[in-house]
PDB file of N, CA and C in Angstrom:
ATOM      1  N   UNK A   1       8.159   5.901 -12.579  1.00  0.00           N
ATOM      2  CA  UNK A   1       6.886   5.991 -11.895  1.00  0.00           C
ATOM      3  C   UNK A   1       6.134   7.186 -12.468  1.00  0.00           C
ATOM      4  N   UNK A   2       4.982   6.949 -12.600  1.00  0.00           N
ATOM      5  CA  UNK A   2       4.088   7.734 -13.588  1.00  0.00           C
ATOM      6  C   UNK A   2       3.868   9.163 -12.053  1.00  0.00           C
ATOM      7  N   UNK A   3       3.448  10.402 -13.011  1.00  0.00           N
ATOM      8  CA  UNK A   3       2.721  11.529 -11.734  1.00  0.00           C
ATOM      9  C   UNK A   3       1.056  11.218 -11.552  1.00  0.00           C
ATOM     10  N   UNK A   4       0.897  11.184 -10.383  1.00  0.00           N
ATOM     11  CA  UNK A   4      -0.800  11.141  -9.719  1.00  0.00           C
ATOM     12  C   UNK A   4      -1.358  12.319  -9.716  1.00  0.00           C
ATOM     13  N   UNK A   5      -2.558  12.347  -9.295  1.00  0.00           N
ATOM     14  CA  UNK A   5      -3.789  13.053  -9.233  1.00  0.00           C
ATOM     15  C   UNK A   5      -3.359  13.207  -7.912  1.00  0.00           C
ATOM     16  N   UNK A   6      -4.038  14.589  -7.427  1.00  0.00           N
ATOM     17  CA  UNK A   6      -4.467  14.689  -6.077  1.00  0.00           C
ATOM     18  C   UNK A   6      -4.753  13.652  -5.193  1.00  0.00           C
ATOM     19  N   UNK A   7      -5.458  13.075  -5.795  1.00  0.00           N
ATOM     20  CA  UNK A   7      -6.198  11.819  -5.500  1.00  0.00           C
ATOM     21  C   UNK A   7      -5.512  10.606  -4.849  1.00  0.00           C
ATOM     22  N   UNK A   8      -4.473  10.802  -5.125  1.00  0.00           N
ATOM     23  CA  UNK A   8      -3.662   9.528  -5.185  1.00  0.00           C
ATOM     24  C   UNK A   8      -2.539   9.682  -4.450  1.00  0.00           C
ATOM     25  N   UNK A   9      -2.419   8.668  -4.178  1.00  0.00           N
ATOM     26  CA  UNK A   9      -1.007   8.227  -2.638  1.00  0.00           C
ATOM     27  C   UNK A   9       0.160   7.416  -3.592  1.00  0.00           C
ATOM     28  N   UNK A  10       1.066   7.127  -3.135  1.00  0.00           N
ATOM     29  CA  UNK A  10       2.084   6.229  -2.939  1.00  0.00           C
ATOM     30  C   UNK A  10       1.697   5.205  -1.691  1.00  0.00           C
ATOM     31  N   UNK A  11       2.223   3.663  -2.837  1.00  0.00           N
ATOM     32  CA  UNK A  11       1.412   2.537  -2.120  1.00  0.00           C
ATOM     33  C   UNK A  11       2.547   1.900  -2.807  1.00  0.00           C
ATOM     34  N   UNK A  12       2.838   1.061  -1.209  1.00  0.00           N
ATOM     35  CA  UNK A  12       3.567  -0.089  -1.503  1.00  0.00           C
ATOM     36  C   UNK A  12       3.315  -1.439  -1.509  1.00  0.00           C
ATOM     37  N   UNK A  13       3.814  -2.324  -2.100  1.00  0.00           N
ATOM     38  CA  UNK A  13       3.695  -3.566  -2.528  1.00  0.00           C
ATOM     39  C   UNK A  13       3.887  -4.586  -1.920  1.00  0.00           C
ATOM     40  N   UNK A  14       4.680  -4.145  -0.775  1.00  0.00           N
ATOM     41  CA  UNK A  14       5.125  -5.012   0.242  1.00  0.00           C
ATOM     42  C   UNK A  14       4.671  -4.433   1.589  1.00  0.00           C
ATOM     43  N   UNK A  15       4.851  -5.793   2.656  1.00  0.00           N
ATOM     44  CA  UNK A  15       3.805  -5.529   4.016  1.00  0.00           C
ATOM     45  C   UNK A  15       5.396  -4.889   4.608  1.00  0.00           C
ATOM     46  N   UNK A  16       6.201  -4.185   4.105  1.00  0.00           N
ATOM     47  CA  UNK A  16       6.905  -3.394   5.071  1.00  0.00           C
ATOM     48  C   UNK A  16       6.905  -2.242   4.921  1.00  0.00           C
ATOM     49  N   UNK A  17       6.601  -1.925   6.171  1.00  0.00           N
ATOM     50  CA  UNK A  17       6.156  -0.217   6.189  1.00  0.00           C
ATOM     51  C   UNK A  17       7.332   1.059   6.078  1.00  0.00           C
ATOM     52  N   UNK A  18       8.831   0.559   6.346  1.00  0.00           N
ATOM     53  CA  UNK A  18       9.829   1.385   5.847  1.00  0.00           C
ATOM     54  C   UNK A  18      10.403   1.060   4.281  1.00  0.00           C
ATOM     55  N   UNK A  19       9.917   0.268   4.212  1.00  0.00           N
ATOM     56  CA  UNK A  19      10.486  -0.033   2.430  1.00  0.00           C
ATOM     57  C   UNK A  19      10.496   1.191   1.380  1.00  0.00           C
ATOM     58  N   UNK A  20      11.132   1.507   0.551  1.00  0.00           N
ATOM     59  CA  UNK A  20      11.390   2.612  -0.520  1.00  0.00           C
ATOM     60  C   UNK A  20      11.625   2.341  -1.485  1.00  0.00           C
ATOM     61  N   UNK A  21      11.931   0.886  -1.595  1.00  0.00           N
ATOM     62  CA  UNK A  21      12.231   0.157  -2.779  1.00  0.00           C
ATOM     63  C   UNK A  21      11.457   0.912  -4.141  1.00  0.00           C
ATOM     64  N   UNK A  22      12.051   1.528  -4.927  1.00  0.00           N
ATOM     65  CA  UNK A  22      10.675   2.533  -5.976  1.00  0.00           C
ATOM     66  C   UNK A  22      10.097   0.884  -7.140  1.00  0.00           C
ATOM     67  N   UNK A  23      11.029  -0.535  -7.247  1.00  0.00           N
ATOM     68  CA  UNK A  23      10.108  -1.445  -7.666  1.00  0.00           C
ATOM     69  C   UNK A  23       9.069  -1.951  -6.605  1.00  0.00           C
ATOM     70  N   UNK A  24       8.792  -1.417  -5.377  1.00  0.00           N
ATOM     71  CA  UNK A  24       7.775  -2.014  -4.692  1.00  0.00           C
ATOM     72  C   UNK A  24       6.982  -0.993  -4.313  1.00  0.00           C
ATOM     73  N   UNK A  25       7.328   0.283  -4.770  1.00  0.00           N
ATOM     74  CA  UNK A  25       5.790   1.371  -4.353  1.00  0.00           C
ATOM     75  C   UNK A  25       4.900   1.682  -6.162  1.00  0.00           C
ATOM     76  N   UNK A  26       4.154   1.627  -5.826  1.00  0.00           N
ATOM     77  CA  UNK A  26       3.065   2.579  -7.034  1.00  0.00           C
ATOM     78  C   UNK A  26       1.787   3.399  -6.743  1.00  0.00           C
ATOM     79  N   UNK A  27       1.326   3.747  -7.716  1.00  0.00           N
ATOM     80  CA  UNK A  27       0.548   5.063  -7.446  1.00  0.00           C
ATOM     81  C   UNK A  27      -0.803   4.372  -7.407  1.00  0.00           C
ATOM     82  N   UNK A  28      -1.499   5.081  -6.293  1.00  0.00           N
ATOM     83  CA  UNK A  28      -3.048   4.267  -6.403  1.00  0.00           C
ATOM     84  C   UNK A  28      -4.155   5.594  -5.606  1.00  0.00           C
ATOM     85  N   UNK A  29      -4.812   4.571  -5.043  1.00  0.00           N
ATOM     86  CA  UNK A  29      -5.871   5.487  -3.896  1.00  0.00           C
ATOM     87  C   UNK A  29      -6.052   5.327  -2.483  1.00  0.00           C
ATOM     88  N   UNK A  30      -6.603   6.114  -1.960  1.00  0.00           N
ATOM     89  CA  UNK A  30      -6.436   5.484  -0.087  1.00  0.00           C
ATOM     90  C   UNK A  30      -7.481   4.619  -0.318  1.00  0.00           C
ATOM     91  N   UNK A  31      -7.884   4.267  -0.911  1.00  0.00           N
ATOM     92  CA  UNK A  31      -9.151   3.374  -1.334  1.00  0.00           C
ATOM     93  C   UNK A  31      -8.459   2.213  -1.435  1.00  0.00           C
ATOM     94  N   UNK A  32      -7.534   2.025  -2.388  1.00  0.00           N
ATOM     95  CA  UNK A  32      -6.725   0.778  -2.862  1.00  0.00           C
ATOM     96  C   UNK A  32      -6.129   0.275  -1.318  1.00  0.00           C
ATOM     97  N   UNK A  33      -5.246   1.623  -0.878  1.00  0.00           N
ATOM     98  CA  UNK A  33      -4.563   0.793   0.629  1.00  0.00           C
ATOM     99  C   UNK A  33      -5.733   0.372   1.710  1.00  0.00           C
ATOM    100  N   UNK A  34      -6.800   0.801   1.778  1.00  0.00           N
ATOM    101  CA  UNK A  34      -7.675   0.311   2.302  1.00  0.00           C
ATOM    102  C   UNK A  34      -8.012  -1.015   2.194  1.00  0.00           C
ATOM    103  N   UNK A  35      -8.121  -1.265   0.902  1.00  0.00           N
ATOM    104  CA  UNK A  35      -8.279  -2.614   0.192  1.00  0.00           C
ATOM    105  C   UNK A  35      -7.521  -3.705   0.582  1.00  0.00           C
ATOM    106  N   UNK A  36      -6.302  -3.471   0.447  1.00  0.00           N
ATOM    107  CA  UNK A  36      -5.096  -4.194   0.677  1.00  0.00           C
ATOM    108  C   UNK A  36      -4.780  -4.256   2.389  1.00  0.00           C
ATOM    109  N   UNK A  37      -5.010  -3.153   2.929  1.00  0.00           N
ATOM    110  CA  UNK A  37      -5.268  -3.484   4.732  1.00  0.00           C
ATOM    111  C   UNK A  37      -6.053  -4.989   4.907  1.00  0.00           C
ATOM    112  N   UNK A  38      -7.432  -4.683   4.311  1.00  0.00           N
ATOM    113  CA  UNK A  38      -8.443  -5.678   5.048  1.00  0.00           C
ATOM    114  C   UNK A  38      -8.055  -6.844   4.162  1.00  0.00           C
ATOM    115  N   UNK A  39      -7.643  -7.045   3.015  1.00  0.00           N
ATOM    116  CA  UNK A  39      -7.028  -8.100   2.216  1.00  0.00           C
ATOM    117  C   UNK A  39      -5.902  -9.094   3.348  1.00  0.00           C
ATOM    118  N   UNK A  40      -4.729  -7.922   3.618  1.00  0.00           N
ATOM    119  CA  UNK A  40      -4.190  -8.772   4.601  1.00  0.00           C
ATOM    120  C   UNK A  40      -4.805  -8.895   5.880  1.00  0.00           C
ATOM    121  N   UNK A  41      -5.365  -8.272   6.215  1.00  0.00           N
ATOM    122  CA  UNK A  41      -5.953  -9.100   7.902  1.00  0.00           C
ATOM    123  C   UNK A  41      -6.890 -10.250   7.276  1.00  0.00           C
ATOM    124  N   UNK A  42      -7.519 -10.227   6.344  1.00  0.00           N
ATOM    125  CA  UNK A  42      -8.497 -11.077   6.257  1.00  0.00           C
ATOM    126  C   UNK A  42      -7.046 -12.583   6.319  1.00  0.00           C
ATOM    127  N   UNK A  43      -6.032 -12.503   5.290  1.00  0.00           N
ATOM    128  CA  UNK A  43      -4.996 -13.177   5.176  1.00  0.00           C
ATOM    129  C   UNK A  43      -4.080 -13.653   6.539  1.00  0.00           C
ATOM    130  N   UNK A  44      -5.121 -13.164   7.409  1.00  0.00           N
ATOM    131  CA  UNK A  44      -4.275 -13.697   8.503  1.00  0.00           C
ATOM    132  C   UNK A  44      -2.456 -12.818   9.362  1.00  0.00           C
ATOM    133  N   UNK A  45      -2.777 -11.610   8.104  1.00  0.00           N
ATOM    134  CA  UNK A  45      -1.674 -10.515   8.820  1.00  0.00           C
ATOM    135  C   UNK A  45      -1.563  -9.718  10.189  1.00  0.00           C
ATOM    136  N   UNK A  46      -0.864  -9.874  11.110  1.00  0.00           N
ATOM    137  CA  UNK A  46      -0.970  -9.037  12.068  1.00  0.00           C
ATOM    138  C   UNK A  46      -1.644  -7.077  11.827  1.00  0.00           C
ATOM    139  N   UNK A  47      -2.556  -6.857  11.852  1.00  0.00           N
ATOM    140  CA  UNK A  47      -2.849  -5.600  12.015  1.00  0.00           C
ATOM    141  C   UNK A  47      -1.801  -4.322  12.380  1.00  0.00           C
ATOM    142  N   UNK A  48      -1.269  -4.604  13.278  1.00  0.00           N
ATOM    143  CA  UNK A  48      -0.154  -4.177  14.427  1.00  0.00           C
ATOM    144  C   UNK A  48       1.477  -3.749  13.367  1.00  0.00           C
ATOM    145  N   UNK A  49       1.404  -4.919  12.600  1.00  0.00           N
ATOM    146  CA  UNK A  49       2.258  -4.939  11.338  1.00  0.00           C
ATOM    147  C   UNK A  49       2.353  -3.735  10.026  1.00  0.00           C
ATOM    148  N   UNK A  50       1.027  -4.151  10.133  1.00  0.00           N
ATOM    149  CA  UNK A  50       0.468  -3.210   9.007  1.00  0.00           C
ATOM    150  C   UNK A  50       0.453  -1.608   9.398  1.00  0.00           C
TER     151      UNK A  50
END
């Protein structure tokens, strides 16, 4: 896994929120998990989940 910017979070790949799996996290923005929030609700994901 590459090093981030300030800028940047650890983001996972999967809708489980204890996962650590290091093939299911990568480096992005709170922008990206933002993205991917309303991606899955739009998808019909429980919110509550997320």
């Amino acid at each position: 896994m590459a090093v981030g910017t300030r800028d940047h979070v650890i983001r996972r790949r999967c809708l489980n929120r204890s996962c650590i799996k290091p093939e299911h996290l990568e480096i992005g923005s709170q922008a990206d998990n933002k993205r991917d929030d309303w991606a899955n609700w739009a998808y019909g994901v429980d919110p509550d989940y997320l």
